[in-house]
N, C-alpha and C. Protein backbone atom coordinates (compact mmCIF):
# COMPACT_ATOMS: atom_id res chain seq x y z
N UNK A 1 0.84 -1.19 0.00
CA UNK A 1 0.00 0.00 0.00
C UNK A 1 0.88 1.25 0.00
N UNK A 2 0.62 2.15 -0.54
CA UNK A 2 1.32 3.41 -0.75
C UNK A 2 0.81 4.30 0.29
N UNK A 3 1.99 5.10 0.59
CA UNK A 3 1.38 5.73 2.17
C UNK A 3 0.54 6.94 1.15
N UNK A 4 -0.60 6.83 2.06
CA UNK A 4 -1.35 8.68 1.72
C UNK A 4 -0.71 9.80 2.63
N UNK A 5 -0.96 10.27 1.61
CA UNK A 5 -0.83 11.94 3.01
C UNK A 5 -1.44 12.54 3.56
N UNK A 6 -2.43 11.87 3.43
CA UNK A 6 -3.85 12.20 5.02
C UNK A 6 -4.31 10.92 5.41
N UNK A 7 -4.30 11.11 6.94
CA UNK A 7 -5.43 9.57 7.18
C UNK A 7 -6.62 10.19 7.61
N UNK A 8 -7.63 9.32 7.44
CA UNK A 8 -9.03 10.15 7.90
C UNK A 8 -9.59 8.54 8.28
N UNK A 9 -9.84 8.64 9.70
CA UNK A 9 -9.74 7.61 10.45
C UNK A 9 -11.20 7.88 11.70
N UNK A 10 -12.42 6.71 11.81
CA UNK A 10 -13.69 6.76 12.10
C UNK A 10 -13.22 6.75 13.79
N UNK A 11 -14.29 6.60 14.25
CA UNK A 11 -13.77 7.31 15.52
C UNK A 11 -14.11 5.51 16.72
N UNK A 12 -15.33 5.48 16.52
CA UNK A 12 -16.34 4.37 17.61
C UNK A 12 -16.00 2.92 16.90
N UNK A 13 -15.11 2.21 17.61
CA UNK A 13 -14.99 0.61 17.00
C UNK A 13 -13.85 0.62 16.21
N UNK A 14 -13.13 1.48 16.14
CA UNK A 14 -11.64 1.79 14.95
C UNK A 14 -11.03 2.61 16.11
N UNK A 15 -10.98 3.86 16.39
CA UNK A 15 -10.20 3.87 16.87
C UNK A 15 -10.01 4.39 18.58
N UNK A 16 -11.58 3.44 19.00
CA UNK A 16 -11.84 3.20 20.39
C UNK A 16 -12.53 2.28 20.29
N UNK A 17 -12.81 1.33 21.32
CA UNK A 17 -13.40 0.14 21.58
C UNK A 17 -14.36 0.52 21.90
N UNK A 18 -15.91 0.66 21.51
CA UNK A 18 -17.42 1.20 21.89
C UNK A 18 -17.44 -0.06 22.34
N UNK A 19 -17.31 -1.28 22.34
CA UNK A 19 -18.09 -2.21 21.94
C UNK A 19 -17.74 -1.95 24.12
N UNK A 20 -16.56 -2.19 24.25
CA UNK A 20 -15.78 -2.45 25.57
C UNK A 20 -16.46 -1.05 26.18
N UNK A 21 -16.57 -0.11 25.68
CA UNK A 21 -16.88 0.96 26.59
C UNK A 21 -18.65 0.95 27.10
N UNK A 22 -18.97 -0.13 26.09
CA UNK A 22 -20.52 -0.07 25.82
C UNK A 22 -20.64 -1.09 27.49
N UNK A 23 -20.16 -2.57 27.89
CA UNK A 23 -20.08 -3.51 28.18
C UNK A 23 -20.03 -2.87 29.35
N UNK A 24 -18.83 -1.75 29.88
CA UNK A 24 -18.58 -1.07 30.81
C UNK A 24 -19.94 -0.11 31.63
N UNK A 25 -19.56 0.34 30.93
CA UNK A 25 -21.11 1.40 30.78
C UNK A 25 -22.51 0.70 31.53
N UNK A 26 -23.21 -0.44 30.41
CA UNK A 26 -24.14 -1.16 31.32
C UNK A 26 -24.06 -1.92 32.41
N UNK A 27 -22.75 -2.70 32.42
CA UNK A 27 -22.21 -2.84 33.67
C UNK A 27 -22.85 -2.39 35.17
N UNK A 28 -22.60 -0.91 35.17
CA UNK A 28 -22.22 -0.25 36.06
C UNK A 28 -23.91 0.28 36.69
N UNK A 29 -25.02 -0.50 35.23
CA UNK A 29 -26.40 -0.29 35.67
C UNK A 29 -27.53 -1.44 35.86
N UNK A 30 -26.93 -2.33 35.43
CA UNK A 30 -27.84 -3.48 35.32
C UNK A 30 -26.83 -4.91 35.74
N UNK A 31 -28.17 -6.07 35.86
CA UNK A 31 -27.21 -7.23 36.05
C UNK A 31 -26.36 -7.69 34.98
N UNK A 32 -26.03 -8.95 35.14
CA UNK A 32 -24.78 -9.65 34.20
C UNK A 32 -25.38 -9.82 32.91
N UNK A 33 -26.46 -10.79 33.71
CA UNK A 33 -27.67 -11.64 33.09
C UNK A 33 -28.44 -10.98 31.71
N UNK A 34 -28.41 -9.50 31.92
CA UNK A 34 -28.99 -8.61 31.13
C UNK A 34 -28.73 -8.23 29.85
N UNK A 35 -26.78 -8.08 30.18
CA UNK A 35 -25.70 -7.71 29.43
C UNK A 35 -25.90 -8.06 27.98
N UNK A 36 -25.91 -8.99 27.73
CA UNK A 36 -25.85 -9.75 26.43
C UNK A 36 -27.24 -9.43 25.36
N UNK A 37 -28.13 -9.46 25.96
CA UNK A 37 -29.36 -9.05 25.32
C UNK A 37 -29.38 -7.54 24.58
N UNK A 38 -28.86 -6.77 25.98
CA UNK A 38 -28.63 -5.30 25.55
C UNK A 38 -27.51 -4.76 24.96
N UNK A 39 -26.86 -5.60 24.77
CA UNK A 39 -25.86 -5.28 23.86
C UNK A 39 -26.26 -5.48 22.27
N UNK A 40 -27.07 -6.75 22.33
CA UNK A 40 -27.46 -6.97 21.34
C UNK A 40 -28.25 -5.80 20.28
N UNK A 41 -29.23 -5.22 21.40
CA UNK A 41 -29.79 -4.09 21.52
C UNK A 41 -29.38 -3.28 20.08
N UNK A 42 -27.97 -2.70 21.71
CA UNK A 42 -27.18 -1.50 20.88
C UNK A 42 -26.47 -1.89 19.40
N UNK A 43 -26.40 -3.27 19.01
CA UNK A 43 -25.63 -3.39 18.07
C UNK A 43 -24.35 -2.12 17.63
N UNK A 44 -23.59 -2.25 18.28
CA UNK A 44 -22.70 -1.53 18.03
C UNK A 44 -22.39 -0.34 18.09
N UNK A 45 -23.83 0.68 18.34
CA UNK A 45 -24.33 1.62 18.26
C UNK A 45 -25.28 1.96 16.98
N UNK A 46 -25.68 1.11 16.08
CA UNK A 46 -26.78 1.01 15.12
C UNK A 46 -28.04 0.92 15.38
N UNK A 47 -28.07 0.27 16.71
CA UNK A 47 -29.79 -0.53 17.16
C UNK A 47 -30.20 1.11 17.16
N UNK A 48 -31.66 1.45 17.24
CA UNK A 48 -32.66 1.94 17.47
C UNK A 48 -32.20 2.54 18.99
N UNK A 49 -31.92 4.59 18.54
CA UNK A 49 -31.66 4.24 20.40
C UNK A 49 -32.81 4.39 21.24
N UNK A 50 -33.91 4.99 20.99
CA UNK A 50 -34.77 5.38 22.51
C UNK A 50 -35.56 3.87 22.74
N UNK A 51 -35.69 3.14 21.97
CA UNK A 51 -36.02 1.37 22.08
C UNK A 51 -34.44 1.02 22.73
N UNK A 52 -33.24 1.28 22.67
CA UNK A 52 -32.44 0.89 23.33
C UNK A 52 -32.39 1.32 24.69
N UNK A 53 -32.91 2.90 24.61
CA UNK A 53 -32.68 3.80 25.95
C UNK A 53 -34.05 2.99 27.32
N UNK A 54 -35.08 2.59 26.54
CA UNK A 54 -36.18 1.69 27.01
C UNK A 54 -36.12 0.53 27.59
N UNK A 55 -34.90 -0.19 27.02
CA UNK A 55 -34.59 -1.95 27.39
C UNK A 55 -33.86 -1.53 28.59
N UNK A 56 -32.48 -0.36 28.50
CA UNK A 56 -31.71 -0.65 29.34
C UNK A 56 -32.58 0.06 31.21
N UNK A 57 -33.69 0.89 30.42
CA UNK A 57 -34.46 1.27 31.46
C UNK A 57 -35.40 0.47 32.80
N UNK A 58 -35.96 -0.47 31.46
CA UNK A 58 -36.40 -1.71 31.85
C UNK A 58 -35.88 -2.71 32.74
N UNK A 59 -34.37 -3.05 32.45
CA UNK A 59 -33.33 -3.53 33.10
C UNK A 59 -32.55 -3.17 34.55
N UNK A 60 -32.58 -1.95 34.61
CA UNK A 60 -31.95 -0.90 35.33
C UNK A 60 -32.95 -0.65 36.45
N UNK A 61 -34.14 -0.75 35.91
CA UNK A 61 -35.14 -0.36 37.09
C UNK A 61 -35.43 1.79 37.14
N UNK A 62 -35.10 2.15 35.78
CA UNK A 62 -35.22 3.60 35.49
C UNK A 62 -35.66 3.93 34.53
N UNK A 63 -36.08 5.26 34.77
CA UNK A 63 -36.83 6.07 33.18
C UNK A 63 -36.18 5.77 31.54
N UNK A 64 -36.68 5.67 30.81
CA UNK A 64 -36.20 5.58 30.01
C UNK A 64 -34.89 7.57 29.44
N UNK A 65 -36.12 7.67 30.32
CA UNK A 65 -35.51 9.75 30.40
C UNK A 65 -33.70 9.73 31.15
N UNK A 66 -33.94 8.42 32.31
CA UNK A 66 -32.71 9.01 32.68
C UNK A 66 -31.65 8.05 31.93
N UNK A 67 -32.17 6.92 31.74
CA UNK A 67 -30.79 6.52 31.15
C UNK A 67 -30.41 6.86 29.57
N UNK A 68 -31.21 7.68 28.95
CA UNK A 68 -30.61 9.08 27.85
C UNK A 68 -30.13 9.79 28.52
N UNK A 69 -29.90 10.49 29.53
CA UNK A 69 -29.06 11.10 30.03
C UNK A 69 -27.76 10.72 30.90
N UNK A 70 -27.84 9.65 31.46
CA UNK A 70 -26.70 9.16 32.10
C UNK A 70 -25.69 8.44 30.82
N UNK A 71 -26.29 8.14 29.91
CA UNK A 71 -25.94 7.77 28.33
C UNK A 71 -25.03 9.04 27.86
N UNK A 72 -25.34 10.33 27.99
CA UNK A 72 -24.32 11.77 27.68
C UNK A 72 -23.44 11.46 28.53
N UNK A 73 -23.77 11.62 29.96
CA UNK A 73 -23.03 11.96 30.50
C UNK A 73 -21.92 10.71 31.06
N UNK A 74 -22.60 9.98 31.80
CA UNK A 74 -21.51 8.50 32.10
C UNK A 74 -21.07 7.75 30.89
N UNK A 75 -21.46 7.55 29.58
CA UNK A 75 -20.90 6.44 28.77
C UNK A 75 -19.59 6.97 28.14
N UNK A 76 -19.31 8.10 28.18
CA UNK A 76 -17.78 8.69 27.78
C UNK A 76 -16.88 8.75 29.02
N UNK A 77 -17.17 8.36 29.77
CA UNK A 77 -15.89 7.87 31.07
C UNK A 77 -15.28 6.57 30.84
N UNK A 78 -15.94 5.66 30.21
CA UNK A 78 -15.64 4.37 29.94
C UNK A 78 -14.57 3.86 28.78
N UNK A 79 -14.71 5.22 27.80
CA UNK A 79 -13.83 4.76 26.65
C UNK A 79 -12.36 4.90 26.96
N UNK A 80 -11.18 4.15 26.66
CA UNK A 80 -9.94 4.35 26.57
C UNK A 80 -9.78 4.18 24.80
N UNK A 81 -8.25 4.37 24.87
CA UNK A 81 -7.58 4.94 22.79
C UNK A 81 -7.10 3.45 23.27
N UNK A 82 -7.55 2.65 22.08
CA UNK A 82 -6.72 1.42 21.72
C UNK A 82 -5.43 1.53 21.17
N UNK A 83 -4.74 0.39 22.37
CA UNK A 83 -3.35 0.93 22.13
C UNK A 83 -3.06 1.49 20.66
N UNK A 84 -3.53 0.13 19.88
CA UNK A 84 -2.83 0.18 18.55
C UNK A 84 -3.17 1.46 17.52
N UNK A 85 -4.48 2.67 17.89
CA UNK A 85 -4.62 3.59 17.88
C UNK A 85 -3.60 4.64 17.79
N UNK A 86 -3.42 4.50 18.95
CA UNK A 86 -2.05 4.97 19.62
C UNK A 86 -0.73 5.27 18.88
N UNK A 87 -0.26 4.23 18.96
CA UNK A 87 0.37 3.45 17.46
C UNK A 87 0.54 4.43 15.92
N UNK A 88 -1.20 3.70 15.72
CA UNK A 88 -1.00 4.10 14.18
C UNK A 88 -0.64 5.90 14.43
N UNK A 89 -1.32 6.54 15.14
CA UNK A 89 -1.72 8.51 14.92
C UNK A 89 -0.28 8.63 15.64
N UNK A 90 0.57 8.22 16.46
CA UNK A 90 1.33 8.33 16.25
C UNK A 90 2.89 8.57 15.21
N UNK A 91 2.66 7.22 15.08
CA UNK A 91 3.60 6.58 13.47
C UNK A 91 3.28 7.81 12.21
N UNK A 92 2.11 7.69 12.31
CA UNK A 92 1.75 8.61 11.12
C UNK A 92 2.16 10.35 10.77
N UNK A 93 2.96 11.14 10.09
CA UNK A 93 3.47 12.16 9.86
C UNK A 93 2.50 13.32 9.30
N UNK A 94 1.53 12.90 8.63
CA UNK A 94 0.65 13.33 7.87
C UNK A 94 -0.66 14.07 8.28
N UNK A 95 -1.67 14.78 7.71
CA UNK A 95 -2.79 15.79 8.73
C UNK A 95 -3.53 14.47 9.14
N UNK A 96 -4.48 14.02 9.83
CA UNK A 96 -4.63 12.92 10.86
C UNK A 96 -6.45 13.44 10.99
N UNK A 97 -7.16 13.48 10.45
CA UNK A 97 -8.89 13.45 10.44
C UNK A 97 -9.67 12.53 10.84
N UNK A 98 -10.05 13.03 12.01
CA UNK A 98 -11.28 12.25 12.59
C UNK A 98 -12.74 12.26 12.51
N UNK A 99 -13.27 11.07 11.16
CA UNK A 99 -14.44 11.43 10.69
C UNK A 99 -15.60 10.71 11.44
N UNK A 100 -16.75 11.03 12.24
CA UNK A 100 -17.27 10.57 12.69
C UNK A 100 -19.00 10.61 13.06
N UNK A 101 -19.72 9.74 12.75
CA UNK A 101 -21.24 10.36 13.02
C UNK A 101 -21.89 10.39 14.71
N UNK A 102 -22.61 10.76 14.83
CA UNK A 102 -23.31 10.99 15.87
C UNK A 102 -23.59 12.70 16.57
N UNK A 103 -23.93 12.41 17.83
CA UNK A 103 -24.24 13.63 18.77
C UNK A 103 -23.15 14.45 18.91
N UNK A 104 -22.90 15.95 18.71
CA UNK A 104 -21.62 16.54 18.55
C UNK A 104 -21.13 16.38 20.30
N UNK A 105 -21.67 16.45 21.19
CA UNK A 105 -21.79 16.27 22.57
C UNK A 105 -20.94 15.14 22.98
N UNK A 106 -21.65 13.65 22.72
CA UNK A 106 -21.12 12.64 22.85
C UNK A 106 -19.80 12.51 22.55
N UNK A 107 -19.73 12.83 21.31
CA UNK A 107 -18.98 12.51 20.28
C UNK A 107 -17.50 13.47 20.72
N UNK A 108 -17.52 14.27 20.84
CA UNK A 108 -16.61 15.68 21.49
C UNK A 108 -15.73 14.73 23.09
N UNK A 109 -16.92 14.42 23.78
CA UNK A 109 -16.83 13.97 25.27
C UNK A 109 -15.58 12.70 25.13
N UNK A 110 -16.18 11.82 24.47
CA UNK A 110 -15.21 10.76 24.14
C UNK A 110 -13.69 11.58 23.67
N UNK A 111 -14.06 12.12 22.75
CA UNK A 111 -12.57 12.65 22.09
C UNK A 111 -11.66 13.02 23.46
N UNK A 112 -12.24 13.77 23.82
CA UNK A 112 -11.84 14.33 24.96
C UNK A 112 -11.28 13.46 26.19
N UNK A 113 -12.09 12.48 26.32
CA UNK A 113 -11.63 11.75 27.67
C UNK A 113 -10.72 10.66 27.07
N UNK A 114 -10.16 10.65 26.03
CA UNK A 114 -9.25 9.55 25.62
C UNK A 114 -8.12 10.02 24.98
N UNK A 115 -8.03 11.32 24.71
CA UNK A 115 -7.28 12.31 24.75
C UNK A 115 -6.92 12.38 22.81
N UNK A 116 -7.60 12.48 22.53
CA UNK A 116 -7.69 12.51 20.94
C UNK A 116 -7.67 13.42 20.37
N UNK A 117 -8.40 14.62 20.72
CA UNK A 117 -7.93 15.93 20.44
C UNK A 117 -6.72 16.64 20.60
N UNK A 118 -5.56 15.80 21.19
CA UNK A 118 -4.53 16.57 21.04
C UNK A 118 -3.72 15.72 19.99
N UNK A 119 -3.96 14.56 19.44
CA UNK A 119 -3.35 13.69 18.78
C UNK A 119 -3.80 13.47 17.26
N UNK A 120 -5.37 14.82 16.78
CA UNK A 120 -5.21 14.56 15.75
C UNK A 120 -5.48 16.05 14.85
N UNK A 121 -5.40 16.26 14.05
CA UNK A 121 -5.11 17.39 13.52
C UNK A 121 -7.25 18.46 13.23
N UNK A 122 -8.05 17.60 12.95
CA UNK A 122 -9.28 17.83 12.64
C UNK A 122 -10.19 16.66 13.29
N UNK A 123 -11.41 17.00 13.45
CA UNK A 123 -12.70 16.70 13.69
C UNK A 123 -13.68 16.40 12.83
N UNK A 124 -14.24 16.11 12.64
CA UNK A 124 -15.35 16.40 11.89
C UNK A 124 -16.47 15.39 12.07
N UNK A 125 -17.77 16.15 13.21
CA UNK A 125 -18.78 14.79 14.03
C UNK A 125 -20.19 15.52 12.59
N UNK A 126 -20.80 14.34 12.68
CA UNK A 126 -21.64 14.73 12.00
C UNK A 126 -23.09 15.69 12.27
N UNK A 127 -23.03 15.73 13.35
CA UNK A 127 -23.68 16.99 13.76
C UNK A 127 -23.48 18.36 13.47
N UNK A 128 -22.26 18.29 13.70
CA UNK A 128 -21.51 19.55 13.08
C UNK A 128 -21.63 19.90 11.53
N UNK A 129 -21.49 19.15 10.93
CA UNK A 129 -21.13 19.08 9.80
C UNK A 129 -22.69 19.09 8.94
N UNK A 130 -23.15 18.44 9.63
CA UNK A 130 -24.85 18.92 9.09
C UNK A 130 -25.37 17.46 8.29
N UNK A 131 -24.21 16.27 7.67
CA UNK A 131 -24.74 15.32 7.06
C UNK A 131 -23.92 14.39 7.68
N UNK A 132 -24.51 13.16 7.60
CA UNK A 132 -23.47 12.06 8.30
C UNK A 132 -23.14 11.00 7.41
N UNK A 133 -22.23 10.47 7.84
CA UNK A 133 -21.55 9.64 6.58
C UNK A 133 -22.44 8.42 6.53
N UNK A 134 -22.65 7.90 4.95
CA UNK A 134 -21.73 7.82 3.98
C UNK A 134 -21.70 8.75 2.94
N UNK A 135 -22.35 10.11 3.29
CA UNK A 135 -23.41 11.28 2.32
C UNK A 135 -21.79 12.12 1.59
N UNK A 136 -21.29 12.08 0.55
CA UNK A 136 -20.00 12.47 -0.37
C UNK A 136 -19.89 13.99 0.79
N UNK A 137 -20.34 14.57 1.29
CA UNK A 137 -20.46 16.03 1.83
C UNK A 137 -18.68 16.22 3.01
N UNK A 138 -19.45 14.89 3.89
CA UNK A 138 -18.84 15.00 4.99
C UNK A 138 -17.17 14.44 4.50
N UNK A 139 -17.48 13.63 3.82
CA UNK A 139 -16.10 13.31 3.17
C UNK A 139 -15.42 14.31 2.18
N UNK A 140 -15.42 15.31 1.43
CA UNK A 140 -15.26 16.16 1.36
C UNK A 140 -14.70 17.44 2.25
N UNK A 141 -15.80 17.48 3.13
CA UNK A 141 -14.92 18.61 4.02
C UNK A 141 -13.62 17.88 4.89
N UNK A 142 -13.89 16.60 5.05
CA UNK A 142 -12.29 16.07 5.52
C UNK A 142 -11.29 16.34 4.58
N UNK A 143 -11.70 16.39 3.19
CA UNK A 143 -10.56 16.26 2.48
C UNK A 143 -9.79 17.48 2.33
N UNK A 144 -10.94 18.43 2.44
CA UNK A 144 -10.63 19.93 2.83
C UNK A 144 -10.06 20.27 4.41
N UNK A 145 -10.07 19.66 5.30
CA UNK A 145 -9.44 19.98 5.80
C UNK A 145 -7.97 19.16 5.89
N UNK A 146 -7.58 18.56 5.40
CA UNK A 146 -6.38 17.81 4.97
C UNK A 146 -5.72 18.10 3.94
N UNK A 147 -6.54 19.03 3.11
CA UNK A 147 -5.43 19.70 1.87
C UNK A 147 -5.30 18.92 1.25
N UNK A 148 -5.36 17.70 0.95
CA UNK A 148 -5.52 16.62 -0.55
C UNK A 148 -6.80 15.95 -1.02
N UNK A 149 -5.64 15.85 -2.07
CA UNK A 149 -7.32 14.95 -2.87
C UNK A 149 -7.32 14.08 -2.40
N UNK A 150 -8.65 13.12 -3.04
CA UNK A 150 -8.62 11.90 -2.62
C UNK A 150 -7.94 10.84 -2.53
N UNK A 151 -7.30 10.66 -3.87
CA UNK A 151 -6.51 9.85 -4.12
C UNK A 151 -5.35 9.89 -3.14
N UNK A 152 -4.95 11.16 -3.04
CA UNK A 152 -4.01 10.92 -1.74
C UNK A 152 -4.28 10.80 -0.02
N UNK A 153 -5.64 10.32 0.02
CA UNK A 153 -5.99 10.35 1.36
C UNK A 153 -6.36 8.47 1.46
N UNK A 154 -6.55 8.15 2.74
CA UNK A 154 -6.74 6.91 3.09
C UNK A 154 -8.13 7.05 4.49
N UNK A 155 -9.13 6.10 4.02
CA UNK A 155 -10.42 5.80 5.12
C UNK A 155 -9.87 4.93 5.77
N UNK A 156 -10.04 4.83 7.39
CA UNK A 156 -10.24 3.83 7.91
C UNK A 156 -11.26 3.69 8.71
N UNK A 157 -12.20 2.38 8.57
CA UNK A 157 -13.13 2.61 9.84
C UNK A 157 -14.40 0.96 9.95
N UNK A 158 -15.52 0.58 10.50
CA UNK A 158 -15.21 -0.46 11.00
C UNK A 158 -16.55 -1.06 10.35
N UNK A 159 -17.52 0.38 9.62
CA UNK A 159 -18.68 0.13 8.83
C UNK A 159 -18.91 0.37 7.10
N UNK A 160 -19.12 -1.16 6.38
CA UNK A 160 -18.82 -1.17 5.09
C UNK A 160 -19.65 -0.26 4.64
N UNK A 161 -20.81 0.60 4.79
CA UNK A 161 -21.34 1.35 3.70
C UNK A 161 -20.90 2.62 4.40
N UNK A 162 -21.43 3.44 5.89
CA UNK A 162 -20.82 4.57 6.19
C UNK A 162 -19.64 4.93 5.66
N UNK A 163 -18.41 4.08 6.32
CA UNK A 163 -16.79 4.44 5.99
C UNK A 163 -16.22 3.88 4.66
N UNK A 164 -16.57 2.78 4.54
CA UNK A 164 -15.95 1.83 3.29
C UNK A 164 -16.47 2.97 1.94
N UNK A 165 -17.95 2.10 1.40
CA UNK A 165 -18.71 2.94 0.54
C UNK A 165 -18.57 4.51 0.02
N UNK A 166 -18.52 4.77 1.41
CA UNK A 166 -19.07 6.29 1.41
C UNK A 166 -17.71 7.27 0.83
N UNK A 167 -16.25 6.54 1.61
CA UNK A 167 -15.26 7.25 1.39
C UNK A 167 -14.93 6.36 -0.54
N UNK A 168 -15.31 5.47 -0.70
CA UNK A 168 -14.74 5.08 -1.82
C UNK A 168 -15.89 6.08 -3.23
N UNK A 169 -17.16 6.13 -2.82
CA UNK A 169 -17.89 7.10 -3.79
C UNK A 169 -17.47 8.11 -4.02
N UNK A 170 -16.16 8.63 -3.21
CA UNK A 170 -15.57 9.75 -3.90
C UNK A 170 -14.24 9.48 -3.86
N UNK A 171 -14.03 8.50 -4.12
CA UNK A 171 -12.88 8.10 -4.66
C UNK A 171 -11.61 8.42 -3.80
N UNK A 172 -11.95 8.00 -2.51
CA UNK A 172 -10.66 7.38 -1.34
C UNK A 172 -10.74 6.08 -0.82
N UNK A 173 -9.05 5.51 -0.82
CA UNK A 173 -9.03 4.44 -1.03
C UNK A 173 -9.46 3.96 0.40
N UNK A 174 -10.07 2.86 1.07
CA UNK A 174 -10.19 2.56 2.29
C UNK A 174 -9.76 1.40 2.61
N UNK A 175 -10.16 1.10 4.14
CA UNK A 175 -9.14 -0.31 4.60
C UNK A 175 -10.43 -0.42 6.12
N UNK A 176 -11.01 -1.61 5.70
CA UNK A 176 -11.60 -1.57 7.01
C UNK A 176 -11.22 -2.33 8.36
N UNK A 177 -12.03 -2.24 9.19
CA UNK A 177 -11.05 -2.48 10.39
C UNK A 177 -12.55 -3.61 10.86
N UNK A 178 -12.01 -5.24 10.82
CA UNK A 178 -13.13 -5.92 11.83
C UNK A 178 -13.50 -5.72 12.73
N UNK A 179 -15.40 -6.00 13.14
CA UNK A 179 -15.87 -5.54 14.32
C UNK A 179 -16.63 -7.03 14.04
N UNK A 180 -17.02 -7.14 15.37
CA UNK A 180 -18.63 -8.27 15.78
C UNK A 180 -19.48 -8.18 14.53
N UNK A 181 -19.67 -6.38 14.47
CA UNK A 181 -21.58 -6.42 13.62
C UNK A 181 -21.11 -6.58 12.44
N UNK A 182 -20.17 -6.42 11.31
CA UNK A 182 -20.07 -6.16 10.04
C UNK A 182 -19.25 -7.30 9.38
N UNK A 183 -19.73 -8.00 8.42
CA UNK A 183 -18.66 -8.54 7.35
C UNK A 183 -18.04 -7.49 6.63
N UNK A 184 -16.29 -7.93 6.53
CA UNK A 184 -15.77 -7.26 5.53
C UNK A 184 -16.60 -7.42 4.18
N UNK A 185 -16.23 -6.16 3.24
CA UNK A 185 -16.57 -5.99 2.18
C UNK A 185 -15.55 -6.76 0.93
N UNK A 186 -15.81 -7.38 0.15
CA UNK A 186 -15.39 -8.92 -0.67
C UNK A 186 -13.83 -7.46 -1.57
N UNK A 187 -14.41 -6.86 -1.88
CA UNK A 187 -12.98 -5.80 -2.04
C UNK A 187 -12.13 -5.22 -1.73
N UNK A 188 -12.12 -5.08 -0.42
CA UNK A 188 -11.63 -4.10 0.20
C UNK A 188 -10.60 -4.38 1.26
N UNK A 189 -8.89 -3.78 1.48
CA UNK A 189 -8.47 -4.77 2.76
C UNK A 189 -9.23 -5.08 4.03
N UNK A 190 -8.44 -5.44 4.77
CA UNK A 190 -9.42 -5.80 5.98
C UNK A 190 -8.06 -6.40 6.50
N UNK A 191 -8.35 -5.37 8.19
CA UNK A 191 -7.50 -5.88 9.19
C UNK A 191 -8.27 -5.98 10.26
N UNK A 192 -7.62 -6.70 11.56
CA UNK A 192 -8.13 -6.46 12.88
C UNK A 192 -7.10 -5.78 13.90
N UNK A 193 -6.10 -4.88 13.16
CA UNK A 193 -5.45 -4.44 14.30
C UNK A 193 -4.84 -2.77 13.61
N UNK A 194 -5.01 -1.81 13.93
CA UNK A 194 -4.41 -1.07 12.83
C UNK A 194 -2.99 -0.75 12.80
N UNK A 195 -2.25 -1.48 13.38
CA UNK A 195 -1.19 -1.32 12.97
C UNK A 195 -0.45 -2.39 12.56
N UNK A 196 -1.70 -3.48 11.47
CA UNK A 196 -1.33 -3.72 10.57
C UNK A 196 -1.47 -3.00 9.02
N UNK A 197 -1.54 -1.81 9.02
CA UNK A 197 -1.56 -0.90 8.66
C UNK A 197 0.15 -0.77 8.09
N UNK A 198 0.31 -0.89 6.79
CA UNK A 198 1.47 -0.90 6.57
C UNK A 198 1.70 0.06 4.70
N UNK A 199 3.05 0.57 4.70
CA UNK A 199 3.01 1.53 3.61
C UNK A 199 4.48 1.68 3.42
């Protein structure tokens, strides 16, 4: 693989463990017994959330009101930067874009408590940004803020149509990263560690 000169790299399941922060998180509200179901739930963070915010309510013995809010506020204490994270935004010389969908709130909080904002050059949550990926928009303004084209930029991230698709419809090359919910895409590399990430 030829190194790019931007990485633009997804944020939840690539380059933090949701899945582990998710596990943590309910943990800390419900029984063991529960765990597995509601995870199922969340699928990754795809499931349906106020039907998710409902189960874990159900479970918990609380409003469905508060555990959307203990959801802002407690589920971003839980995330740590996978080492190999670490690693790659390290290793890497190049502008360093973090493309990502969800709540600008959430989404900010995490960055923040895993210390990501000082380790990568741009942001870009889809709240902010007004469209969420796989929509050509949001990929674009990454590319703008990285100063290259596509061709010289590289996706990484852990969902085949959001990150894969979305960054390849405008023509950046991608590399996805295995999770639980997703089969790799029959084209595309595919690692489980990113610093097998090599150039």
């Amino acid at each position: 693989m030829i190194r790019p000169r931007a990485l633009l790299v997804d944020l939840d399941n690539t380059l933090v463990d949701r899945d582990a922060a998710m596990a943590a998180w309910l943990g800390s509200l419900v029984r063991g017994a529960d765990l597995p179901a509601l995870l199922l739930a969340d699928a990754g963070g795809y499931g349906p959330k106020e039907a998710f915010f409902r189960a874990v309510g159900a479970a918990a013995g609380l409003s469905a009101a508060r555990v959307r809010s203990a959801f802002f506020v407690d589920f971003p204490e839980h995330f740590v930067l996978r080492p190999d994270a670490a690693a790659l935004l390290a290793g890497f010389d190049g502008p360093k874009v973090v493309v990502t969908n969800g709540w600008r709130r959430l989404q900010r909080a995490k960055l923040a408590r895993v210390g990501l904002l000082d380790r990568v050059d741009h942001v870009l949550v889809s709240e902010e940004v007004g469209v969420e990926k796989p929509h050509p928009a949001i990929f674009h303004a990454a590319l703008a803020c990285a100063g290259c084209t596509a061709a010289e930029a590289l996706m990484v991230g852990d969902h085949p149509v959001a990150d894969i698709a979305g960054a390849r419809g405008v023509g950046i090359p991608a590399v996805f990263v295995r999770s639980r919910w997703f089969a790799p895409p029959a084209d595309v590399p595919a690692i489980d560690h990113l610093t097998e990430l090599r150039w």
